[in-house]
N, C-alpha and C. Protein backbone atom coordinates (compact mmCIF):
# COMPACT_ATOMS: atom_id res chain seq x y z
N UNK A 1 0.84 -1.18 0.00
CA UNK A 1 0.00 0.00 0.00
C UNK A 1 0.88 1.25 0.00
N UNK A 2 0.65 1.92 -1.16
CA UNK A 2 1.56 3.43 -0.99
C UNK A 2 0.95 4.39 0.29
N UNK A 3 2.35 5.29 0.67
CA UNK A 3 2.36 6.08 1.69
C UNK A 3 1.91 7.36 1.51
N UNK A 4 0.79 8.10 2.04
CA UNK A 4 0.32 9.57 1.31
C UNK A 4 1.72 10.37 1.78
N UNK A 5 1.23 11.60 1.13
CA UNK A 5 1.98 12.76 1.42
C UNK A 5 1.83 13.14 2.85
N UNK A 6 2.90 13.97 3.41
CA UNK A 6 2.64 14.51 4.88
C UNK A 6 2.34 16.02 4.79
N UNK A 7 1.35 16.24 5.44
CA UNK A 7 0.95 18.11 4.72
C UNK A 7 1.85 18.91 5.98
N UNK A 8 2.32 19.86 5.42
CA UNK A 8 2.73 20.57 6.49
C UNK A 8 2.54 22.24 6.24
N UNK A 9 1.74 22.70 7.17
CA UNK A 9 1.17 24.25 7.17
C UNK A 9 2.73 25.16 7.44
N UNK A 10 2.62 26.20 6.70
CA UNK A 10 3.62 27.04 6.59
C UNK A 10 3.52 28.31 6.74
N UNK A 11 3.61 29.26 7.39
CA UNK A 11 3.89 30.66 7.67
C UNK A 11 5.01 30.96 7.87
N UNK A 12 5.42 31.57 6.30
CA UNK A 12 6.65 31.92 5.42
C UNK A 12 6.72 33.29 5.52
N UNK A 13 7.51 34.47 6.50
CA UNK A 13 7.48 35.72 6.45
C UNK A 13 8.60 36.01 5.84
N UNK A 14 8.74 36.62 4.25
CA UNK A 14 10.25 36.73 3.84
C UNK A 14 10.22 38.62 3.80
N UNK A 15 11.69 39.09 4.33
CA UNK A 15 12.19 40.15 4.51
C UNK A 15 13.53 40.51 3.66
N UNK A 16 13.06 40.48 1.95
CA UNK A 16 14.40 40.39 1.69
C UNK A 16 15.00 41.78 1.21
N UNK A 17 16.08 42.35 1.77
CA UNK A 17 16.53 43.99 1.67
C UNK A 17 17.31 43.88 0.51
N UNK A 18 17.66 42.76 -0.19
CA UNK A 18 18.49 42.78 -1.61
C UNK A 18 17.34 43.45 -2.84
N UNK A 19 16.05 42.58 -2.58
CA UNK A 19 15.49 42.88 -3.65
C UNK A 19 14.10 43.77 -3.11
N UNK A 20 14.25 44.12 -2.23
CA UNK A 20 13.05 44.76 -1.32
C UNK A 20 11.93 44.25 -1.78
N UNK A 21 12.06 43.00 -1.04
CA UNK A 21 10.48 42.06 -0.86
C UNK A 21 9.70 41.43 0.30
N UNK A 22 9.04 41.87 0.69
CA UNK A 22 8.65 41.61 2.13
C UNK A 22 6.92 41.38 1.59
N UNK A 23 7.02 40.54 2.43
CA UNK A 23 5.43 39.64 1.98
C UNK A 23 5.65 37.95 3.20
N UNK A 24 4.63 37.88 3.44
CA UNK A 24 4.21 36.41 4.33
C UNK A 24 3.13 35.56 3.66
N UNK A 25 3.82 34.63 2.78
CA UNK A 25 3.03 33.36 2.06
C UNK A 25 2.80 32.59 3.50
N UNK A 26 1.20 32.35 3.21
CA UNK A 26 0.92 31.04 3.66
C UNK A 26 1.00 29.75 3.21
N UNK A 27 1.91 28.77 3.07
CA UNK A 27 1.69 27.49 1.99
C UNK A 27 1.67 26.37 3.41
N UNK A 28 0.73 25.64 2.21
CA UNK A 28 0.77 24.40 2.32
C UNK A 28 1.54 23.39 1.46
N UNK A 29 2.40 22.69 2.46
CA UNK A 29 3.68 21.94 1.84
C UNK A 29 3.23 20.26 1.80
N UNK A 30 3.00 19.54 0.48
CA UNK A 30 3.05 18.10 0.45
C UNK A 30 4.14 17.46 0.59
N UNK A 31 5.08 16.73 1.75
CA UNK A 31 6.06 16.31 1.63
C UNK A 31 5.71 14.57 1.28
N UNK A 32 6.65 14.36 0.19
CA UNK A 32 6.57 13.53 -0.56
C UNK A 32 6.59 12.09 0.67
N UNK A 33 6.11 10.89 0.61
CA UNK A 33 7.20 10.16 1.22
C UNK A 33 8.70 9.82 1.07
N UNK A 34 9.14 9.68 0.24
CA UNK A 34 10.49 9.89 0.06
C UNK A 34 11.78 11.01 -0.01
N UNK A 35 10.46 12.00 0.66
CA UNK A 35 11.62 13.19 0.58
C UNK A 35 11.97 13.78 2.30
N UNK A 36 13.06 13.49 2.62
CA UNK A 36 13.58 13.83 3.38
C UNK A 36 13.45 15.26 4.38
N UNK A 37 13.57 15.51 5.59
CA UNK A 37 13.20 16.80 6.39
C UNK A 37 14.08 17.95 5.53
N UNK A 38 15.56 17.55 5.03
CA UNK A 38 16.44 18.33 4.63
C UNK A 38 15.79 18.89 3.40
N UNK A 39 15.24 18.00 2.34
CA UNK A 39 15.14 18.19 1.29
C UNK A 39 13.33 19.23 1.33
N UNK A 40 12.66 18.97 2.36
CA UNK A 40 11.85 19.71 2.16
C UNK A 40 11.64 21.23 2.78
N UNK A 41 12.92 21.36 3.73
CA UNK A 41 13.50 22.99 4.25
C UNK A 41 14.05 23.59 2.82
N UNK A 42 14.77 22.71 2.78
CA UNK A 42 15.71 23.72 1.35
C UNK A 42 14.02 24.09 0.21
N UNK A 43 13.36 23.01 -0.02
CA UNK A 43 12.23 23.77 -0.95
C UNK A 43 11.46 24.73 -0.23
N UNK A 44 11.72 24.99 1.12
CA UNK A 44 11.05 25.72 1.42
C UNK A 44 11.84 27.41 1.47
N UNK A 45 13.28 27.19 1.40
CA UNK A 45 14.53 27.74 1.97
C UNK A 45 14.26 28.58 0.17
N UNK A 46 13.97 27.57 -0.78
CA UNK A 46 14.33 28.20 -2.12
C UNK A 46 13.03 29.09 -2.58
N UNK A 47 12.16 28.54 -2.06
CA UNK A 47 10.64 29.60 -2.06
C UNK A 47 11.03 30.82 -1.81
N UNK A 48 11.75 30.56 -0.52
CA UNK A 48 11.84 32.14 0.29
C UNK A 48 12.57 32.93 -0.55
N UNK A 49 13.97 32.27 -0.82
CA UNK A 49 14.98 33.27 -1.67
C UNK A 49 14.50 33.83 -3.18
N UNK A 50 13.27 33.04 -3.81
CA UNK A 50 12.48 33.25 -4.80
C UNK A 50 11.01 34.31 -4.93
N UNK A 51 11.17 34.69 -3.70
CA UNK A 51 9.16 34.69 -3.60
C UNK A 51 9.07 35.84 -3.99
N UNK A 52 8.00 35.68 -4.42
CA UNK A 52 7.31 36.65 -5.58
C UNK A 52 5.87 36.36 -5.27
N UNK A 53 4.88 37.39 -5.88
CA UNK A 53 3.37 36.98 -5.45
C UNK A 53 2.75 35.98 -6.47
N UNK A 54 3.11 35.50 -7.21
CA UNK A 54 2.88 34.40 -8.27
C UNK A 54 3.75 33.14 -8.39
N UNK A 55 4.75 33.13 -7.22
CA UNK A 55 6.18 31.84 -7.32
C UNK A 55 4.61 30.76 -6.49
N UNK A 56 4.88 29.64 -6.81
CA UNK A 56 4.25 28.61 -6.84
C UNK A 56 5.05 26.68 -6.19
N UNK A 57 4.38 26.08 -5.73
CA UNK A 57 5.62 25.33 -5.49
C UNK A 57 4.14 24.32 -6.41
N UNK A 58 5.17 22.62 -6.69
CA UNK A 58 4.72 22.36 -8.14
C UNK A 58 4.24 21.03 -7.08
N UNK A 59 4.35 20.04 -7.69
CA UNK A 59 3.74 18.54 -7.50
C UNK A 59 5.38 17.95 -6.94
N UNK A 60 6.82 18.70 -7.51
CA UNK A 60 7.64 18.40 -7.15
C UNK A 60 8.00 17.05 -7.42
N UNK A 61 8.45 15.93 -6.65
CA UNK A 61 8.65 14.62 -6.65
C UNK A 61 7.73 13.92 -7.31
N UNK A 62 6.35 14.29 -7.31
CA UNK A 62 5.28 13.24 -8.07
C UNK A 62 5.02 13.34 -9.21
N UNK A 63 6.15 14.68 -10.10
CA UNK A 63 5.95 14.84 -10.83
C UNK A 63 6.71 14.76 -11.98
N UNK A 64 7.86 14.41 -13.18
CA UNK A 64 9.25 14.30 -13.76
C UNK A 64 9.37 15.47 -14.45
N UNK A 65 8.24 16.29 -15.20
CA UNK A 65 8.07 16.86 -15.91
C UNK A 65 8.10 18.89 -15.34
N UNK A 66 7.94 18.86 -14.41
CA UNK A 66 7.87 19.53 -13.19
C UNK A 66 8.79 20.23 -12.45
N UNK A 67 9.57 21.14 -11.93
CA UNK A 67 10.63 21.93 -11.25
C UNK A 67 9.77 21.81 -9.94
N UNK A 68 10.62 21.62 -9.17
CA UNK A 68 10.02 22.27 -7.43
C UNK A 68 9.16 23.62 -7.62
N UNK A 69 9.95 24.01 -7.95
CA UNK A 69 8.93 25.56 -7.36
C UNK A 69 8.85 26.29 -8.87
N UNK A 70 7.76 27.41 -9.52
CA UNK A 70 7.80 27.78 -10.47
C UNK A 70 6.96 29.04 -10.14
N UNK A 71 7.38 29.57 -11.22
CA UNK A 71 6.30 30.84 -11.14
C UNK A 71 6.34 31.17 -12.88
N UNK A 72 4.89 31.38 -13.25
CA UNK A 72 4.06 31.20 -14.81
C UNK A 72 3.67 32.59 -14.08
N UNK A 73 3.44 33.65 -15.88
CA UNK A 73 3.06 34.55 -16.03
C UNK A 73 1.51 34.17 -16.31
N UNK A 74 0.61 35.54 -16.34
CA UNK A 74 -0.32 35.19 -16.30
C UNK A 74 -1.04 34.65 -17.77
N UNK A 75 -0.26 34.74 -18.49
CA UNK A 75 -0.31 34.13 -20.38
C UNK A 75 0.25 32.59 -19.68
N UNK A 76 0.72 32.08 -19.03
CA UNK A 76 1.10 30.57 -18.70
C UNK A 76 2.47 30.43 -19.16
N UNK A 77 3.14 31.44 -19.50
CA UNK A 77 4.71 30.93 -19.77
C UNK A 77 5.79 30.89 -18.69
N UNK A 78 6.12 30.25 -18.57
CA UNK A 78 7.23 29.85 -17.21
C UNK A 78 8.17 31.00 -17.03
N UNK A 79 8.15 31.29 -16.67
CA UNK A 79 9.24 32.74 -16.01
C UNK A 79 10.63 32.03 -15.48
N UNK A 80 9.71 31.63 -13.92
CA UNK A 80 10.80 31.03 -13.32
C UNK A 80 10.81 29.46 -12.92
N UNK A 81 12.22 28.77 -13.02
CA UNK A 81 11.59 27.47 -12.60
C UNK A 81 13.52 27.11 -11.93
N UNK A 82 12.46 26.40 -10.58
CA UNK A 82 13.37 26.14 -9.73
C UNK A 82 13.48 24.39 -9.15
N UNK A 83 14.91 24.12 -9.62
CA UNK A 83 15.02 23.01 -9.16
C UNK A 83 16.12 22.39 -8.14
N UNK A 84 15.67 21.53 -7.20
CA UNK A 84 16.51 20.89 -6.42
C UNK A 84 17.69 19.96 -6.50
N UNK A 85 18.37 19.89 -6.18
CA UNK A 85 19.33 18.59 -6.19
C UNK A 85 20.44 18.86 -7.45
N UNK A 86 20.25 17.46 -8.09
CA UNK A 86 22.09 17.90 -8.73
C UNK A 86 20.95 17.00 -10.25
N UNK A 87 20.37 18.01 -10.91
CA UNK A 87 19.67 17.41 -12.44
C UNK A 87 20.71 17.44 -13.47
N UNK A 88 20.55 16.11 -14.20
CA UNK A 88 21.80 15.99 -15.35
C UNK A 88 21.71 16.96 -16.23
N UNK A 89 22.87 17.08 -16.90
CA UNK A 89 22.57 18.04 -18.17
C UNK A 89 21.83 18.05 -19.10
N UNK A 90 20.93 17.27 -19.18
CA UNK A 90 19.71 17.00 -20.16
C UNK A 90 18.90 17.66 -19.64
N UNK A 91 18.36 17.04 -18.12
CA UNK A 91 17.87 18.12 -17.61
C UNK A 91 17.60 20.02 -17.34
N UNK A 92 19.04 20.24 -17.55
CA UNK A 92 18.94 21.67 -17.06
C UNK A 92 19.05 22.52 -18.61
N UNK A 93 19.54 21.75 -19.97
CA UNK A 93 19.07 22.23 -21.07
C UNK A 93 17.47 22.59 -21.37
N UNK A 94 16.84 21.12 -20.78
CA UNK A 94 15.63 21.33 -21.28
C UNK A 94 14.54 22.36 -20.33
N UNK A 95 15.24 22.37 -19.14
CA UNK A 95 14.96 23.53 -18.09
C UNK A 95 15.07 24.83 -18.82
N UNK A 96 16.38 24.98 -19.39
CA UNK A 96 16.75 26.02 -19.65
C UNK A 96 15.96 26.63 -21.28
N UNK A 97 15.59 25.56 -21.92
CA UNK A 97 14.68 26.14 -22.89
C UNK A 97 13.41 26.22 -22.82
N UNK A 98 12.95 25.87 -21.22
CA UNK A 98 12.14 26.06 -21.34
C UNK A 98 10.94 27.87 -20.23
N UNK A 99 12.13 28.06 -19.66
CA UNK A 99 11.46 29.17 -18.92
C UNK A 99 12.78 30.29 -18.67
N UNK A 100 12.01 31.65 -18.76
CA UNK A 100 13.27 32.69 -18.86
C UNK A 100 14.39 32.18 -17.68
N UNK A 101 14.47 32.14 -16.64
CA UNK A 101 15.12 32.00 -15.48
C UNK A 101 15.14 30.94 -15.04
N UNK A 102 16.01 30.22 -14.78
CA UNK A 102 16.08 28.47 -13.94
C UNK A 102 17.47 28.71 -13.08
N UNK A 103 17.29 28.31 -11.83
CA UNK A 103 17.73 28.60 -10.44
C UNK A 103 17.40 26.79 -10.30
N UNK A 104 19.09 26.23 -9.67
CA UNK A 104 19.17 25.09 -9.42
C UNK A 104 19.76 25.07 -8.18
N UNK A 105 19.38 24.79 -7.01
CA UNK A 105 19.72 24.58 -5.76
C UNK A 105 20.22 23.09 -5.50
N UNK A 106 21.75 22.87 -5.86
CA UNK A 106 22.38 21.94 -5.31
C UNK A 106 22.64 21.47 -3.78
N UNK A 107 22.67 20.59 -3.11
CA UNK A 107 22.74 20.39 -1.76
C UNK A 107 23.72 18.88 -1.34
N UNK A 108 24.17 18.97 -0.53
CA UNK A 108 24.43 17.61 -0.18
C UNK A 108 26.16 17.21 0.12
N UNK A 109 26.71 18.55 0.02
CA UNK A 109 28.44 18.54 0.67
C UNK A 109 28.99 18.03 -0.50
N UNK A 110 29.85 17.00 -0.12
CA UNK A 110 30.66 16.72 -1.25
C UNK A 110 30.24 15.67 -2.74
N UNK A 111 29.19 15.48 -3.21
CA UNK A 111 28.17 15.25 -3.80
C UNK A 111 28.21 16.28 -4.89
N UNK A 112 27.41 17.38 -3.87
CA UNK A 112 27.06 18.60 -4.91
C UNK A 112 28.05 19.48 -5.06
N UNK A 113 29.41 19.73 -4.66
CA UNK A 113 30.35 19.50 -4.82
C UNK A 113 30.98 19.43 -6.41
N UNK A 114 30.91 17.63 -6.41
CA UNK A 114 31.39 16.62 -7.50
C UNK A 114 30.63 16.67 -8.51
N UNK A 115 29.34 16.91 -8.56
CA UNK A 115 28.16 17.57 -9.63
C UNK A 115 29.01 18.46 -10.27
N UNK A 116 29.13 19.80 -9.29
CA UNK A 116 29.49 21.23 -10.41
C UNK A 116 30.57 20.87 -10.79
N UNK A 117 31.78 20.63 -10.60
CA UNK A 117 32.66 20.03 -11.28
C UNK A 117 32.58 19.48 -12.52
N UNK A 118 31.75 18.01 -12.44
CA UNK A 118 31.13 17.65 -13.55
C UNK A 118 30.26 18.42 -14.88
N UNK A 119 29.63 19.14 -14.45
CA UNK A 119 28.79 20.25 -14.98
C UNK A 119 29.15 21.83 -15.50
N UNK A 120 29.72 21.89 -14.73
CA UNK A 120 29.90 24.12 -14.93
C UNK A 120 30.38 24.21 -16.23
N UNK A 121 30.77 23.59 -17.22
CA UNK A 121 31.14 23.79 -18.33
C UNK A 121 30.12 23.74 -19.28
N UNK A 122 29.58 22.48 -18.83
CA UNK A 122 28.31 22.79 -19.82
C UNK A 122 27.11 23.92 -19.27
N UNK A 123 27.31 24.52 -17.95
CA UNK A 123 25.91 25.34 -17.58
C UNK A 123 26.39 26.64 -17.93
N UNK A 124 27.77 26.73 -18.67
CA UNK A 124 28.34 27.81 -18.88
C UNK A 124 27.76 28.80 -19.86
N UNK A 125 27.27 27.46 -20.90
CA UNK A 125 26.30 28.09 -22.28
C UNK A 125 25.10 28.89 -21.94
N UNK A 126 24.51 28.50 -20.83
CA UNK A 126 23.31 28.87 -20.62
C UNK A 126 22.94 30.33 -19.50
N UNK A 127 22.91 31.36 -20.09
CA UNK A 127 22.49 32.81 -19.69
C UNK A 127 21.76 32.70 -18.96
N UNK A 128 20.58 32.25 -18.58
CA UNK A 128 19.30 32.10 -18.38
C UNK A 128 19.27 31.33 -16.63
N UNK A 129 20.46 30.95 -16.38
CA UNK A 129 21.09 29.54 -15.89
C UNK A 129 21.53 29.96 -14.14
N UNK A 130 21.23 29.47 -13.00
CA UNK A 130 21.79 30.57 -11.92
C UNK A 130 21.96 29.18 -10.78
N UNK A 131 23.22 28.65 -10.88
CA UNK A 131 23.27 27.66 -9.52
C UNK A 131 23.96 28.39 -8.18
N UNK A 132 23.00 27.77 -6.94
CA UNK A 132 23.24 28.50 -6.07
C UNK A 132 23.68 27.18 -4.97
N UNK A 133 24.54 27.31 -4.43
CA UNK A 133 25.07 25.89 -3.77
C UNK A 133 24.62 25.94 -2.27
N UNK A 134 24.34 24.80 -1.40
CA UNK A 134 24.25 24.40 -0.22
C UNK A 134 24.91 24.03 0.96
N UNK A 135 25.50 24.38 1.60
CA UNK A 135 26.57 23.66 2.66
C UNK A 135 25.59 22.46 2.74
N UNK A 136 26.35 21.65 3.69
CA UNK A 136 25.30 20.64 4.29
C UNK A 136 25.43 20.56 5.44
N UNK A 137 26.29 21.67 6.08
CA UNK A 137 26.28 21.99 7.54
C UNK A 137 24.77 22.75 7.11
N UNK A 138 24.58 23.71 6.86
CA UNK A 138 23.18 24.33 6.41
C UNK A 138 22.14 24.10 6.56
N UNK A 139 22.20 23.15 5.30
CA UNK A 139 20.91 22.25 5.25
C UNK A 139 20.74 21.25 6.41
N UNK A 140 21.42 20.63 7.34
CA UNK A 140 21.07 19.74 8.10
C UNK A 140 20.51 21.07 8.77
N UNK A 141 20.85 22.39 9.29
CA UNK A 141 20.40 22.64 10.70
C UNK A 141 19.09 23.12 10.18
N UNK A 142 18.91 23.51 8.87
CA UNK A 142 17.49 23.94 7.99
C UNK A 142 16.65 22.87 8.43
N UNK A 143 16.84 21.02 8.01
CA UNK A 143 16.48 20.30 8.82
C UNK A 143 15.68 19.78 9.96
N UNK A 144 16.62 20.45 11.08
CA UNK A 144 16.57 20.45 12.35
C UNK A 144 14.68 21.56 12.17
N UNK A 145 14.70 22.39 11.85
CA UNK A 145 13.08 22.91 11.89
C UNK A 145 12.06 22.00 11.37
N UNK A 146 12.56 21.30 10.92
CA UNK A 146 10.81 20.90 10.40
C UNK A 146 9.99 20.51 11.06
N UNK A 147 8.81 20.68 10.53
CA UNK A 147 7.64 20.36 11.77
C UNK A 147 6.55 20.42 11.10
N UNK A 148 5.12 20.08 11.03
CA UNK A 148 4.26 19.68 10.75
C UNK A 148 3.12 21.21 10.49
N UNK A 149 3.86 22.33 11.53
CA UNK A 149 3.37 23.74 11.58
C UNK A 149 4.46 24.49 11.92
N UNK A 150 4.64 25.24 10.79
CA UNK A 150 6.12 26.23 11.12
C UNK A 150 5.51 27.69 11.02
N UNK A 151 6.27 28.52 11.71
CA UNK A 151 6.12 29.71 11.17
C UNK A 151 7.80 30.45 11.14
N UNK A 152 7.93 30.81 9.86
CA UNK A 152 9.01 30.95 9.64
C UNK A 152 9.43 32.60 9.44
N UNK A 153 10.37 32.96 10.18
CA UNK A 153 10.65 34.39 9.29
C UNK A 153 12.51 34.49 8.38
N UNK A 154 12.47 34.38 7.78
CA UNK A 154 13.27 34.69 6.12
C UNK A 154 13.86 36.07 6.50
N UNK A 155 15.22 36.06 6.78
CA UNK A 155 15.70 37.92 6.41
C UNK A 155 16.83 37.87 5.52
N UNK A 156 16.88 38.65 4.59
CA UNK A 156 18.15 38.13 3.44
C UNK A 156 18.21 39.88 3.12
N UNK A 157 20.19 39.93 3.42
CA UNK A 157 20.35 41.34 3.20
C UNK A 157 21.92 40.61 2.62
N UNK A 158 22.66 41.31 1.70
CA UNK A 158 23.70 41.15 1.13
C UNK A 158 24.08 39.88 0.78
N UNK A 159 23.19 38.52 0.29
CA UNK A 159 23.58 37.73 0.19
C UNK A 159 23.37 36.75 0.98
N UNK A 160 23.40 37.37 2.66
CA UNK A 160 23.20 36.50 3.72
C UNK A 160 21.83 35.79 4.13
N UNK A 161 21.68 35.17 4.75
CA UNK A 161 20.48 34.67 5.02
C UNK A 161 19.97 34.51 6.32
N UNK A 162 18.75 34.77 7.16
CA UNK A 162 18.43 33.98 8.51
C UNK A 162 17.56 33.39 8.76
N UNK A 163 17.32 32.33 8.86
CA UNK A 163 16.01 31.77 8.89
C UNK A 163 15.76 31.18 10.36
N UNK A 164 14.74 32.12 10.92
CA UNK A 164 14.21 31.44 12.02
C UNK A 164 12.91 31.35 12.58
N UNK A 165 12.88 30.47 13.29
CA UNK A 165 12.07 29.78 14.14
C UNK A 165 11.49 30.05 15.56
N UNK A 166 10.22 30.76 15.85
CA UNK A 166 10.66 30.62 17.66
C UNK A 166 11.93 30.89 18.36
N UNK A 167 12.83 30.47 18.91
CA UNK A 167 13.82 31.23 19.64
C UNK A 167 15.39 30.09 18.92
N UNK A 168 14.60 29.54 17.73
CA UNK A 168 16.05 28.60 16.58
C UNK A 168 16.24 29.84 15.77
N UNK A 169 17.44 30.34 15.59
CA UNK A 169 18.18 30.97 14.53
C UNK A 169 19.19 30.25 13.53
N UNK A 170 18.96 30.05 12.26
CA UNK A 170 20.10 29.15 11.27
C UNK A 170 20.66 30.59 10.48
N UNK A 171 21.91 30.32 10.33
CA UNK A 171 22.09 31.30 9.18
C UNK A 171 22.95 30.38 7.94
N UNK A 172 22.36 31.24 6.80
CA UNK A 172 23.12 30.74 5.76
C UNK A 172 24.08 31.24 4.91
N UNK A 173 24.83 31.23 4.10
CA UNK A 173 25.08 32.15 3.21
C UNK A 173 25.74 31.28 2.33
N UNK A 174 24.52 31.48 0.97
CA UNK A 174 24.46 30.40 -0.12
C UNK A 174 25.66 30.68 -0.86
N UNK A 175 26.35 29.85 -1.61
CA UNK A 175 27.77 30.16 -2.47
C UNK A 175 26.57 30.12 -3.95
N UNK A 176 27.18 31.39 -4.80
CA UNK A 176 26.56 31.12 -6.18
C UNK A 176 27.45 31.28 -6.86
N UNK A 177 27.51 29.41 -7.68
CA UNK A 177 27.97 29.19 -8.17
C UNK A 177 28.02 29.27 -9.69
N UNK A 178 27.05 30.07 -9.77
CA UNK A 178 26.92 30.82 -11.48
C UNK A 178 26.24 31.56 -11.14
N UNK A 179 25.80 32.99 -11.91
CA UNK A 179 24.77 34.12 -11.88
C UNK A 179 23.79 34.37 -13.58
N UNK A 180 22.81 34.33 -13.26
CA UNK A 180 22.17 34.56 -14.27
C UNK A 180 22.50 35.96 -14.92
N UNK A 181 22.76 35.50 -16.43
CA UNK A 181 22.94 37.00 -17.09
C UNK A 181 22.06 38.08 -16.96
């Protein structure tokens, strides 16, 4: 018998002074069964660094065809599309032809790591193209929050990041490892 999704309520307050965006999404998060506490902070971690009043998070895992998080104009053309983990280069071509902006959030230490290595040459072609890397000291303590009801507040000024919790403070500060033209 398959395992449902685990819903988890979200109060997302992002404060970001880079791009002066301040707004509090309410989402509701389907965590996959197979997706890990880590893996579902960072989609929540990449919302924040993304959010916009139209960024969207997708079917994600249940879906192949699909980016984690996206945001479609109101004509339905993909603007932005954001994906997790370390997608092959087939992948991030066909990402990349397919929506103005694609933001790939690698994670996982020396892994994601051994990815860009593998990769940065070919993501080199692509303008459109913006990898932003993960410690995995990071992401574990991103982790360490999850919970079934979060309320989160997001502050991002020069790059840096804070994400906290009730009286948990994480800080981040993502390495980007390419910049969109």
């Amino acid at each position: 018998m398959a395992q449902n999704a685990t819903i988890h309520k979200v109060e997302l307050s992002v404060s970001d002074m880079d791009r002066h965006y301040y707004e509090t999404h309410k989402l509701t998060v389907a965590k996959h069964p197979s997706e890990t506490d880590q893996r579902l902070m960072v989609r929540i971690f990449a919302f924040a660094l993304n959010a916009s009043e139209h960024l969207e998070m997708t079917k994600g895992l249940s879906a192949d065809d699909e980016p984690d998080i996206w945001q479609k104009s109101l004509s339905g053309e993909l603007n932005v599309w954001v994906t997790l983990g370390l997608p092959s280069e087939k992948v991030i071509r066909q990402s990349c032809n397919k929506a103005d902006k694609v933001v790939i959030y690698p994670y996982g230490g020396r892994t994601a790591n051994l990815w860009w290595t593998k990769i940065k040459h070919a993501a080199a072609r692509f303008d459109n193209l913006q990898v932003i890397n993960l410690s995995e000291k990071d992401t574990n303590e991103l982790a360490k929050l999850a919970d079934r009801a979060m309320k989160l507040q997001v502050n991002i000024q020069d790059g840096d990041v804070m994400v906290s919790m009730a009286e948990t403070i994480v800080h981040i500060t993502p390495l980007i490892r390419k910049r969109a033209a």
